[in-house]
Structure formats: structure tokens, C-alpha cells
N, C-alpha and C. Protein backbone atom coordinates (compact mmCIF):
# COMPACT_ATOMS: atom_id res chain seq x y z
N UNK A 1 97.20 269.63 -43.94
CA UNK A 1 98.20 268.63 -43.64
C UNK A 1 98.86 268.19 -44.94
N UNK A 2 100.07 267.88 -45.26
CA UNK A 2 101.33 267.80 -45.98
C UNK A 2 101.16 266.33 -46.25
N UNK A 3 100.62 265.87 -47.02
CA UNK A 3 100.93 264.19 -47.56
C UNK A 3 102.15 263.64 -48.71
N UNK A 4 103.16 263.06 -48.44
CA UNK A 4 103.46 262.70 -49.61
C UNK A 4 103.51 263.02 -51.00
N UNK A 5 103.67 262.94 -52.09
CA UNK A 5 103.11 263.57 -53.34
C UNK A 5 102.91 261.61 -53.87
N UNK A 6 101.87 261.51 -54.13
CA UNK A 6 101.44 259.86 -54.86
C UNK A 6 100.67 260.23 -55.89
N UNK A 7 100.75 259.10 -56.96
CA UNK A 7 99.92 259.13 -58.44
C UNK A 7 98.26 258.63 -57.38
N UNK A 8 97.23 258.54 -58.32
CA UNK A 8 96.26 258.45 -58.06
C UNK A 8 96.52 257.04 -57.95
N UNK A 9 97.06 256.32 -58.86
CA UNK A 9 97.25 254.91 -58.86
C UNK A 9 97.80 254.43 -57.33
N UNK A 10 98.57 255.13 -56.99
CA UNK A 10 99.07 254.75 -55.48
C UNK A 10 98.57 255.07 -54.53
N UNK A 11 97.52 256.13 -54.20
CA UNK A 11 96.30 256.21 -53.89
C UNK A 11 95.20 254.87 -53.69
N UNK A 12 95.08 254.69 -54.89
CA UNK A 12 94.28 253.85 -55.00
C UNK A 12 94.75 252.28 -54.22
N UNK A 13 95.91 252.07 -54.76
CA UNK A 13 96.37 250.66 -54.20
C UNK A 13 96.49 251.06 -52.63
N UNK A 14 96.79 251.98 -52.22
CA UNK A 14 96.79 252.29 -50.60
C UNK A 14 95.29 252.40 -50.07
N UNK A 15 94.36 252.71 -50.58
CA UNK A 15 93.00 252.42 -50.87
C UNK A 15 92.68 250.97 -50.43
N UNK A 16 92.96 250.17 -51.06
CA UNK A 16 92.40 248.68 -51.18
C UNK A 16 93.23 248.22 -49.79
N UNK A 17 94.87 248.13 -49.80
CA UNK A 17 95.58 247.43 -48.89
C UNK A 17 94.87 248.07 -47.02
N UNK A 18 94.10 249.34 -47.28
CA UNK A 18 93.29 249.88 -45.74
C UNK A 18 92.23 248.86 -45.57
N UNK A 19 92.00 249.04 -46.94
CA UNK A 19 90.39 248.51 -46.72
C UNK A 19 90.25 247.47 -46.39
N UNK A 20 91.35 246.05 -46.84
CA UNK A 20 91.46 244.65 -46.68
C UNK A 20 91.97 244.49 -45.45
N UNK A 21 92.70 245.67 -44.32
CA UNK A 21 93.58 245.37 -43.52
C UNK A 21 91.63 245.62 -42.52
N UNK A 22 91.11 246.83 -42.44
CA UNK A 22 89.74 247.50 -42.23
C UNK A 22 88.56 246.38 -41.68
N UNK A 23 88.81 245.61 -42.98
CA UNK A 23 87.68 244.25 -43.29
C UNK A 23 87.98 243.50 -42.16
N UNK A 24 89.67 243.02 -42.18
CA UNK A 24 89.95 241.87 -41.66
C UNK A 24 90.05 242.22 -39.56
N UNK A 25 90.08 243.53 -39.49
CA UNK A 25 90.07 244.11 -38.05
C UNK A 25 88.45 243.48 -37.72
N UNK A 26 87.33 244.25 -38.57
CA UNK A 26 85.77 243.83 -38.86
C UNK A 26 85.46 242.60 -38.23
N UNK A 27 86.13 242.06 -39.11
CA UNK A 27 85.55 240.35 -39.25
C UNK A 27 86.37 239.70 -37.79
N UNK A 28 87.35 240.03 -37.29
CA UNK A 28 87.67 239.37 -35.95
C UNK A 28 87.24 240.14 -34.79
N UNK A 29 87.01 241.21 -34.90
CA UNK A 29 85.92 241.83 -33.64
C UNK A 29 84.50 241.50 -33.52
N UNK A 30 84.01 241.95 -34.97
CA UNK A 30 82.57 241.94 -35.15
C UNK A 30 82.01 242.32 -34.68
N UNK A 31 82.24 243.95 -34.40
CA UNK A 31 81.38 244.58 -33.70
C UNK A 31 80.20 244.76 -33.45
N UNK A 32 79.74 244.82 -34.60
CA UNK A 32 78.01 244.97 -35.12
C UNK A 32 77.15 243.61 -34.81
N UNK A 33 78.01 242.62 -34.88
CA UNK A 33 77.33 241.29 -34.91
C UNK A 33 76.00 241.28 -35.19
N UNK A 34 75.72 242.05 -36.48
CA UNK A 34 74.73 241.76 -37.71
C UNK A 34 74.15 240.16 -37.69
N UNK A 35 72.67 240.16 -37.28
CA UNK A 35 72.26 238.82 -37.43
C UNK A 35 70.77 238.83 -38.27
N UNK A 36 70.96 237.74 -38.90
CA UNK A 36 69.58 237.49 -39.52
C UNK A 36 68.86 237.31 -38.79
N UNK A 37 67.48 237.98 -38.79
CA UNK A 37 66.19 236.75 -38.74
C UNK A 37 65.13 236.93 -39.24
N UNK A 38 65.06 235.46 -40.41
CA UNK A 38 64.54 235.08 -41.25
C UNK A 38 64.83 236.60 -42.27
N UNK A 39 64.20 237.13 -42.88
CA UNK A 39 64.50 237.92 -44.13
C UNK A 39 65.19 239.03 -43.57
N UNK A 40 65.22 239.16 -42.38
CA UNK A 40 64.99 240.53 -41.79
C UNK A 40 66.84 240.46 -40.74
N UNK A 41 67.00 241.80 -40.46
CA UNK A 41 68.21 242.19 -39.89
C UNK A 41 68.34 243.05 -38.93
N UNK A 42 69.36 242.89 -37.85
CA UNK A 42 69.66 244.06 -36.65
C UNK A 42 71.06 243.83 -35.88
N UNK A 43 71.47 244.57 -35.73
CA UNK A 43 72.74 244.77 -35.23
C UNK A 43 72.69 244.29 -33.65
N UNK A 44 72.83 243.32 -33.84
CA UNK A 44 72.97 242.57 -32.51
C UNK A 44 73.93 242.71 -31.46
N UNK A 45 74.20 243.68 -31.68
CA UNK A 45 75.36 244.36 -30.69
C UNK A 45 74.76 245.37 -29.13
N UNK A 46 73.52 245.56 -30.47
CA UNK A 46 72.53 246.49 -29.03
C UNK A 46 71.48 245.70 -28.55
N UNK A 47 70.97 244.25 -28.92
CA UNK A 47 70.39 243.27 -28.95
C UNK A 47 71.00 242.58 -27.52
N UNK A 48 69.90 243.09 -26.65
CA UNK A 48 70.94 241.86 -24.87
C UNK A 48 70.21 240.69 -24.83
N UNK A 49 71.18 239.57 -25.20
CA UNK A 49 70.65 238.71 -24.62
C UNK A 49 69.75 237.86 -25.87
N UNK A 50 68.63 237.61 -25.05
CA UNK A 50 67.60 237.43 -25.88
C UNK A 50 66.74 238.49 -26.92
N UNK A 51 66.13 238.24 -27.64
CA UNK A 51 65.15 238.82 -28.48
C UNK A 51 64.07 239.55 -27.45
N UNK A 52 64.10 240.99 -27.42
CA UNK A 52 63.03 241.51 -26.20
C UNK A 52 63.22 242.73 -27.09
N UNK A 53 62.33 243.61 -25.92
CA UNK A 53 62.08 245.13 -26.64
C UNK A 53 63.49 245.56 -26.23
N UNK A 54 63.58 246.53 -27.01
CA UNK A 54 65.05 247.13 -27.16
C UNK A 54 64.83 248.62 -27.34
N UNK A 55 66.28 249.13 -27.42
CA UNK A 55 66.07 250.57 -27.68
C UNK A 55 67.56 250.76 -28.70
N UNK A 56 66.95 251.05 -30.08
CA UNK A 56 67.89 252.27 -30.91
C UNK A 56 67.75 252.83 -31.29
N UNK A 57 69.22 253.59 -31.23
CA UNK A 57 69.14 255.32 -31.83
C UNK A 57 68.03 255.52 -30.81
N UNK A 58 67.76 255.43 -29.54
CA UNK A 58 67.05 256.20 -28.85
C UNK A 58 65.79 255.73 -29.09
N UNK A 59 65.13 254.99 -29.55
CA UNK A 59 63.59 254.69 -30.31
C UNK A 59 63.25 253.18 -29.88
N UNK A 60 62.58 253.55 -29.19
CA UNK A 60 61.64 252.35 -28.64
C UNK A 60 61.42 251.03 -29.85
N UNK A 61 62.08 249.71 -29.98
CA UNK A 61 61.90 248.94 -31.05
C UNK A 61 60.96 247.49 -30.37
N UNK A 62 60.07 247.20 -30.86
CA UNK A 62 59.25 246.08 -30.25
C UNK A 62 60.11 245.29 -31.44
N UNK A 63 60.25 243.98 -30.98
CA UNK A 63 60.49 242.84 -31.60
C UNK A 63 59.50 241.81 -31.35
N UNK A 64 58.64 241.55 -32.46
CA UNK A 64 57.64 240.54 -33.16
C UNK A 64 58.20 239.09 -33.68
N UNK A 65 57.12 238.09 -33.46
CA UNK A 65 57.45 236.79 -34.37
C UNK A 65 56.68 236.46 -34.73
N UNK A 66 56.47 236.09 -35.92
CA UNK A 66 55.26 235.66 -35.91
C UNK A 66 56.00 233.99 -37.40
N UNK A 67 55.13 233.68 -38.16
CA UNK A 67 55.41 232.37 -38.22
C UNK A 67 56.62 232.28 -39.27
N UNK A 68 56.69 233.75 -40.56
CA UNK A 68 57.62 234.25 -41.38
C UNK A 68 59.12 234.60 -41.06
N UNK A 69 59.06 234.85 -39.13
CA UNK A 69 59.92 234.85 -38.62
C UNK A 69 59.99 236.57 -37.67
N UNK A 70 61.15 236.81 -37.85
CA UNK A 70 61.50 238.37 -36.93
C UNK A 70 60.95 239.45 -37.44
N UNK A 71 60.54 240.00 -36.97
CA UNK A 71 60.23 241.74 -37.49
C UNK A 71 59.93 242.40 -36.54
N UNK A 72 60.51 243.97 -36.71
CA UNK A 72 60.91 244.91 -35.72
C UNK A 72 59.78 246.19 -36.30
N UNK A 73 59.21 246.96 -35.35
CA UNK A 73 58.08 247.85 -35.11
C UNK A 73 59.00 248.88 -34.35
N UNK A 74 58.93 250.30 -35.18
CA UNK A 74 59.76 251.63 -34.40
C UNK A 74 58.84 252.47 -34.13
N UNK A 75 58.20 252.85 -33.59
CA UNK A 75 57.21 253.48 -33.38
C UNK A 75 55.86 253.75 -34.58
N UNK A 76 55.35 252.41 -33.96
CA UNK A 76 54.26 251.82 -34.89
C UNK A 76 54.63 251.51 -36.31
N UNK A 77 55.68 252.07 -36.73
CA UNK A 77 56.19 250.94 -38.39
C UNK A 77 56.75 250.09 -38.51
N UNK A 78 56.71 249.64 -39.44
CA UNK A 78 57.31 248.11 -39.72
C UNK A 78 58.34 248.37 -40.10
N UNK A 79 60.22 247.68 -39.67
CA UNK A 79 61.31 247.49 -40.14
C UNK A 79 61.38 246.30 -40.57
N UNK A 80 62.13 246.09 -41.67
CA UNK A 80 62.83 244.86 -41.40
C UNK A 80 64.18 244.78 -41.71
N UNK A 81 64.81 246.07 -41.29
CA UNK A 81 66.42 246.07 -41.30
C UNK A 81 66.59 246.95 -39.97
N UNK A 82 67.64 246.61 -39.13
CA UNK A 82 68.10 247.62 -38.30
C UNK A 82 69.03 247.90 -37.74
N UNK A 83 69.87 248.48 -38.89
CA UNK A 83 71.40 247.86 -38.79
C UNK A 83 71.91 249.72 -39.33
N UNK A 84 73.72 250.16 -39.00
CA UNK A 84 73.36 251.23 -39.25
C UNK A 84 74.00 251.55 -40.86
N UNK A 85 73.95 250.36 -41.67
CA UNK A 85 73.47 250.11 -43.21
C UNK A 85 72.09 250.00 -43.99
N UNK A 86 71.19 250.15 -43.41
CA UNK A 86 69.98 250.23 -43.60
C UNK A 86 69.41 251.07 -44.63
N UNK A 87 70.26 252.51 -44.88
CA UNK A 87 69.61 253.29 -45.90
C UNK A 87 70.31 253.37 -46.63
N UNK A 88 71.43 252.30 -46.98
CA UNK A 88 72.57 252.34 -48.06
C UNK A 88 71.99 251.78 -49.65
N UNK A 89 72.18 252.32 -50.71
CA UNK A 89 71.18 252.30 -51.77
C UNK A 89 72.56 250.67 -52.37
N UNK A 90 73.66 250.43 -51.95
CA UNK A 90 74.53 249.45 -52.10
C UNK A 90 74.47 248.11 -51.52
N UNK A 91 73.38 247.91 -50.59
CA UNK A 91 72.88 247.08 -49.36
C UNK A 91 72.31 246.34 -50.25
N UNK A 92 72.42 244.73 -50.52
CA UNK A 92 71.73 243.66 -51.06
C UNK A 92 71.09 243.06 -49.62
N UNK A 93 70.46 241.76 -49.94
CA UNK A 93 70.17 241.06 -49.11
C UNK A 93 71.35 240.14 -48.92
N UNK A 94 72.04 239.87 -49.86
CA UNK A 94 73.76 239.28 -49.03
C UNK A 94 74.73 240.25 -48.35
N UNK A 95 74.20 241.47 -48.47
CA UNK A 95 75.17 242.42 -47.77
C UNK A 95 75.64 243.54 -48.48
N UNK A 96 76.63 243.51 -48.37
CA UNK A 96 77.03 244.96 -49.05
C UNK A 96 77.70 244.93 -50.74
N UNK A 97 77.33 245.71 -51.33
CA UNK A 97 77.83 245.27 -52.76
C UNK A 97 78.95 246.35 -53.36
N UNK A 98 79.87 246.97 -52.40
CA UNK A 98 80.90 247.34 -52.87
C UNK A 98 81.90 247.83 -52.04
N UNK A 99 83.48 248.08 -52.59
CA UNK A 99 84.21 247.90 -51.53
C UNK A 99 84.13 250.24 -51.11
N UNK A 100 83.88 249.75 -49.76
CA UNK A 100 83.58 250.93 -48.91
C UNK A 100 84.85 251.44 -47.73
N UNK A 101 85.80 251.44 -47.62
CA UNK A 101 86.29 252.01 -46.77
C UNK A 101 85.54 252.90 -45.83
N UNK A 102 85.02 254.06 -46.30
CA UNK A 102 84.25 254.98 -45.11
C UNK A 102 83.48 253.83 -44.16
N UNK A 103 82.52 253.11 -44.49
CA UNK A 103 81.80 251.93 -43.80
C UNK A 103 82.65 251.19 -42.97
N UNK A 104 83.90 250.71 -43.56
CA UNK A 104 84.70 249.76 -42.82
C UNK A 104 84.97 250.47 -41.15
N UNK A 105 85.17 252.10 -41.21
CA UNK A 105 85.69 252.82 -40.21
C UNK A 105 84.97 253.21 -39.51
N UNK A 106 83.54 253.27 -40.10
CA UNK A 106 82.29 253.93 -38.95
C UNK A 106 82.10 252.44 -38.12
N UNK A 107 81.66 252.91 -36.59
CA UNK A 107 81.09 252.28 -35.42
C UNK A 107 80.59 253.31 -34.86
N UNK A 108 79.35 253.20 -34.14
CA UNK A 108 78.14 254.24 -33.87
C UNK A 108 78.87 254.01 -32.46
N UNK A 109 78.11 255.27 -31.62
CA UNK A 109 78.83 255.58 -30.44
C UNK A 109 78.31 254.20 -29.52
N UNK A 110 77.52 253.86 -29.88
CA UNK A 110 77.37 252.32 -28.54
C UNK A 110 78.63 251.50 -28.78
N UNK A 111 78.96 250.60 -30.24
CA UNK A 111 79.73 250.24 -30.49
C UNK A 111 81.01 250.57 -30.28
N UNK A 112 81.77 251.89 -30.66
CA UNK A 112 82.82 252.61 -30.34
C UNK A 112 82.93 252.63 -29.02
N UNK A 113 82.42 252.97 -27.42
CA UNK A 113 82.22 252.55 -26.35
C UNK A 113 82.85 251.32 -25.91
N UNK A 114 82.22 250.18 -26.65
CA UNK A 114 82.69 248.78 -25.96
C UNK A 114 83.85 248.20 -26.74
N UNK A 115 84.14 248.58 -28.26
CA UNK A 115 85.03 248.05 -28.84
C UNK A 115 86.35 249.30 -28.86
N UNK A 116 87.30 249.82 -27.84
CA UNK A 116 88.19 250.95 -27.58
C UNK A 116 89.53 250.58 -28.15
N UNK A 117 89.89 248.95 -28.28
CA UNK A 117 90.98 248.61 -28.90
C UNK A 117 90.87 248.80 -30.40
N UNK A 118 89.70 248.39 -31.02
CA UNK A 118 89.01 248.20 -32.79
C UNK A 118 89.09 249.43 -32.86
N UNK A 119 88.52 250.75 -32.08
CA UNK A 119 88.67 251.87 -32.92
C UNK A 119 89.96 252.66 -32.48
N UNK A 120 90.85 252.19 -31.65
CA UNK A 120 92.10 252.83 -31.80
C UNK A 120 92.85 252.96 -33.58
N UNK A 121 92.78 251.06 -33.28
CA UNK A 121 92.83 250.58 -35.06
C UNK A 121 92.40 251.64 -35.86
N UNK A 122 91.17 251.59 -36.13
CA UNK A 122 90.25 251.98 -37.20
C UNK A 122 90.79 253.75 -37.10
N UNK A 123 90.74 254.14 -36.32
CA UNK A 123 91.28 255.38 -36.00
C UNK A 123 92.68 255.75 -36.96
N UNK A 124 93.69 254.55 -36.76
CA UNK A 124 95.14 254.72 -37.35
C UNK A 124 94.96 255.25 -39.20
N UNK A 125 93.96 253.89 -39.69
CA UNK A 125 93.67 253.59 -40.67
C UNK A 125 93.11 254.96 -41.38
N UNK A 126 92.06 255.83 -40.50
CA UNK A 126 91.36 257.10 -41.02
C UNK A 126 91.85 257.87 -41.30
N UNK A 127 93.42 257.49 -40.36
CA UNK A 127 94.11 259.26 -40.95
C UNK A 127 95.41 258.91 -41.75
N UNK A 128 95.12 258.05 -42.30
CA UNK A 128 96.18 257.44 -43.16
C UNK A 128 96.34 258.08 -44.84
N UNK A 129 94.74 258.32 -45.00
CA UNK A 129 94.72 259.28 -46.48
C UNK A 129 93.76 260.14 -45.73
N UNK A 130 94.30 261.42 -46.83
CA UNK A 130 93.47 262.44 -46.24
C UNK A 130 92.25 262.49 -46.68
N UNK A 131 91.20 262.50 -46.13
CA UNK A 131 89.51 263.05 -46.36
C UNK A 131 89.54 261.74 -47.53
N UNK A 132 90.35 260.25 -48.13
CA UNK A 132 89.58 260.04 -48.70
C UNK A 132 88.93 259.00 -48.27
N UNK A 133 88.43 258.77 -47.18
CA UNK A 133 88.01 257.47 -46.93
C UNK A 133 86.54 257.96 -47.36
N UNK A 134 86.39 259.07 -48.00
CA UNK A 134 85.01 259.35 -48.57
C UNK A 134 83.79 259.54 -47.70
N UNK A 135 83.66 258.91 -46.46
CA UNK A 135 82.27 258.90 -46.20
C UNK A 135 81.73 257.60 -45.81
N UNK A 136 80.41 257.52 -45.59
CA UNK A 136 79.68 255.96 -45.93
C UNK A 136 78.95 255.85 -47.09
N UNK A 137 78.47 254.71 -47.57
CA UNK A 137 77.60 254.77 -48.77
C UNK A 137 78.72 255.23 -49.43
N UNK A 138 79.35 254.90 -50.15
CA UNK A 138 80.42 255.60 -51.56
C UNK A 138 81.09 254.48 -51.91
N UNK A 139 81.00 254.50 -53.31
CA UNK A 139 82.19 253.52 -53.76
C UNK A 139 83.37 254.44 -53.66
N UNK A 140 84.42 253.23 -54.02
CA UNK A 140 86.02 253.76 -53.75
C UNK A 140 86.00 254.59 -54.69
N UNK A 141 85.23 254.79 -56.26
CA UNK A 141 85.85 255.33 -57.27
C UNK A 141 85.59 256.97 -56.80
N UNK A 142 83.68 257.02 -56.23
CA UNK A 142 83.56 258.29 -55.35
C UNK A 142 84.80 258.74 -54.40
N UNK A 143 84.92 257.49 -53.36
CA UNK A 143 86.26 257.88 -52.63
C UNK A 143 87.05 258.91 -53.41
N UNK A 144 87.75 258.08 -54.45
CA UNK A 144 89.07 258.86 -55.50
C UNK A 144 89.00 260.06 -55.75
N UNK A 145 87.79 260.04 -56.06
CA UNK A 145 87.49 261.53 -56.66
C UNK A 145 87.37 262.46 -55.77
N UNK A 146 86.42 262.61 -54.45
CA UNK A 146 87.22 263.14 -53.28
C UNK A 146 88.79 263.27 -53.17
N UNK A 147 89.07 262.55 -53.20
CA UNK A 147 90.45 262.86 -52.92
C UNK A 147 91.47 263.60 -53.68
N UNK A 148 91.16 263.79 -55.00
CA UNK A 148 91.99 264.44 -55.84
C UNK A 148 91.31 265.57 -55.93
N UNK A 149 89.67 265.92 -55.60
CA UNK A 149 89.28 267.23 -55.26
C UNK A 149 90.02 267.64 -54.23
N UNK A 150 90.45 267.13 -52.97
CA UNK A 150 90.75 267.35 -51.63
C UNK A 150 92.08 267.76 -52.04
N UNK A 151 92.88 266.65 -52.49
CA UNK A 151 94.34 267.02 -53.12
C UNK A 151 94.36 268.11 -53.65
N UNK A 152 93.61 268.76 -54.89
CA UNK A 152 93.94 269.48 -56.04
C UNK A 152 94.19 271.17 -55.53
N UNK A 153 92.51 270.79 -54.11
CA UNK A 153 92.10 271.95 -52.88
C UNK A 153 93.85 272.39 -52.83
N UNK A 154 94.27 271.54 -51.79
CA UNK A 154 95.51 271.65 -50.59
C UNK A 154 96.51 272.29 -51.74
N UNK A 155 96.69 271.73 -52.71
CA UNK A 155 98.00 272.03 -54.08
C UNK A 155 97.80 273.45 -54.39
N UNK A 156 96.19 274.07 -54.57
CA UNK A 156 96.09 275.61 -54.77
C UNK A 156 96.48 276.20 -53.69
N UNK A 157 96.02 275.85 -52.47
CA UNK A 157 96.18 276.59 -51.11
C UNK A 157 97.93 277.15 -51.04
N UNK A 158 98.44 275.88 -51.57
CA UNK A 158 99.84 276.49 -51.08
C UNK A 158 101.02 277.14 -52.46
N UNK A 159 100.09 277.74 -53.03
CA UNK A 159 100.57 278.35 -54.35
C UNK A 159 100.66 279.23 -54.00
């Protein structure tokens, strides 16, 4: 596919203006509706209702209390995240510690299901640069660099 010809710099600023537009889709849907309890985390989106046994990703999750607060058991181990940021090496306990586009655009197929207007959106946004929304887990600068690999790809192809 045929993009434009842009400096990396304009890239980049088209980068940020997705990602802030990305965030702000995020934050008024809230799909995930990510909730604490006590140290611990789960995407309360697959969460009905009350606090009961549940099922993600297919896997039987007991939900525990005990006096420290919430904690979740997946087949006999102990979680205490269960969110689908969980194995992100960028994941603080305030959240996420860098700006991610790929993240902003992923919703797991339960989510994607109930939210059909958010990922029309999110959809527009993905194919807006090519291949660089990078992934999940990546900073933007990873992003970049994808992308001018991806770019540099397409520029030989048509030599």
C-alpha cells in the first residue's frame, strides 16, 4: 500500500495526535474497566456483576478474599493481575509507563464483541500508518523504527 512520502518527524507527530485521539476513545468507553482490588487487578469487563468465579481466556479463575484483600487462583496459582497487560515488562503498579499506540488499539475478542462502535474507531486509527502502530508492549521509539524498516521494505520493492 502507497502512503504519502512523510519525514520521520511527521510520522512521529501523526504518531502522538492517534495515540491522544486512541487514549481519549479509551477513557470514554472503557472497555476493559480495569479495577483494583487492593494490590491486585482484573479486567472487569469479563467480571459479571459481583466478584464470583469467572472464566478467562478460557481458564477457570476462583476469586479469593481474604483480609489483604482480592486475589485470583488460575488453575491452582496465584495471580494478582488479570488484565490483558499483565505480561507487559512497561506495567507499573500505576499503570502503564509509556506511550503505546499498539495497546491503545488492541481489545480481546470478548471486548471487541460488546464494544462494535470503539472498534470501528480504533479500526480507522490502525490503518492510518502503515504496520507502525508496532504491536503491544513497544514504545513509540520501537514503533518508529518499525516503520522506517516497513517504509525502507515498500521503497526497495518498488525500485
Amino acid at each position: 500500500m502507497r502512503y504519502r512520502e512523510r519525514t520521520m518527524e511527521e510520522w512521529s507527530r501523526l504518531y502522538d495526535r492517534l495515540y491522544d485521539y486512541a487514549d481519549k476513545l479509551i477513557k470514554k468507553y472503557d472497555p476493559c474497566r480495569i479495577r483494583k482490588f487492593g494490590k491486585n487487578a482484573v479486567c472487569a469487563a469479563r467480571l459479571p456483576g459481583a466478584i464470583r468465579n469467572i472464566a478467562i481466556e478460557h481458564q477457570k479463575v476462583e476469586v479469593k478474599r481474604n483480609k489483604k484483600g482480592y486475589y485470583f487462583i488460575v488453575h491452582g496459582e496465584l495471580k494478582e493481575n488479570l488484565t490483558c497487560c499483565r505480561e507487559c515488562k512497561y506495567l507499573s503498579k500505576n499503570g502503564c509507563t509509556i506511550q503505546c499506540l499498539g495497546c491503545k488499539l488492541y481489545l480481546c475478542t470478548y471486548v471487541n464483541v460488546q464494544y462494535r462502535k470503539l472498534t470501528k474507531k480504533l479500526d480507522r486509527i490502525r490503518y492510518a500508518i502503515p504496520g507502525a502502530w508496532g504491536g503491544c508492549f513497544c514504545t513509540k521509539n520501537e514503533a518508529m523504527t518499525r516503520l522506517k524498516s516497513s517504509l525502507e521494505y515498500e521503497r526497495r520493492g518498488e525500485q
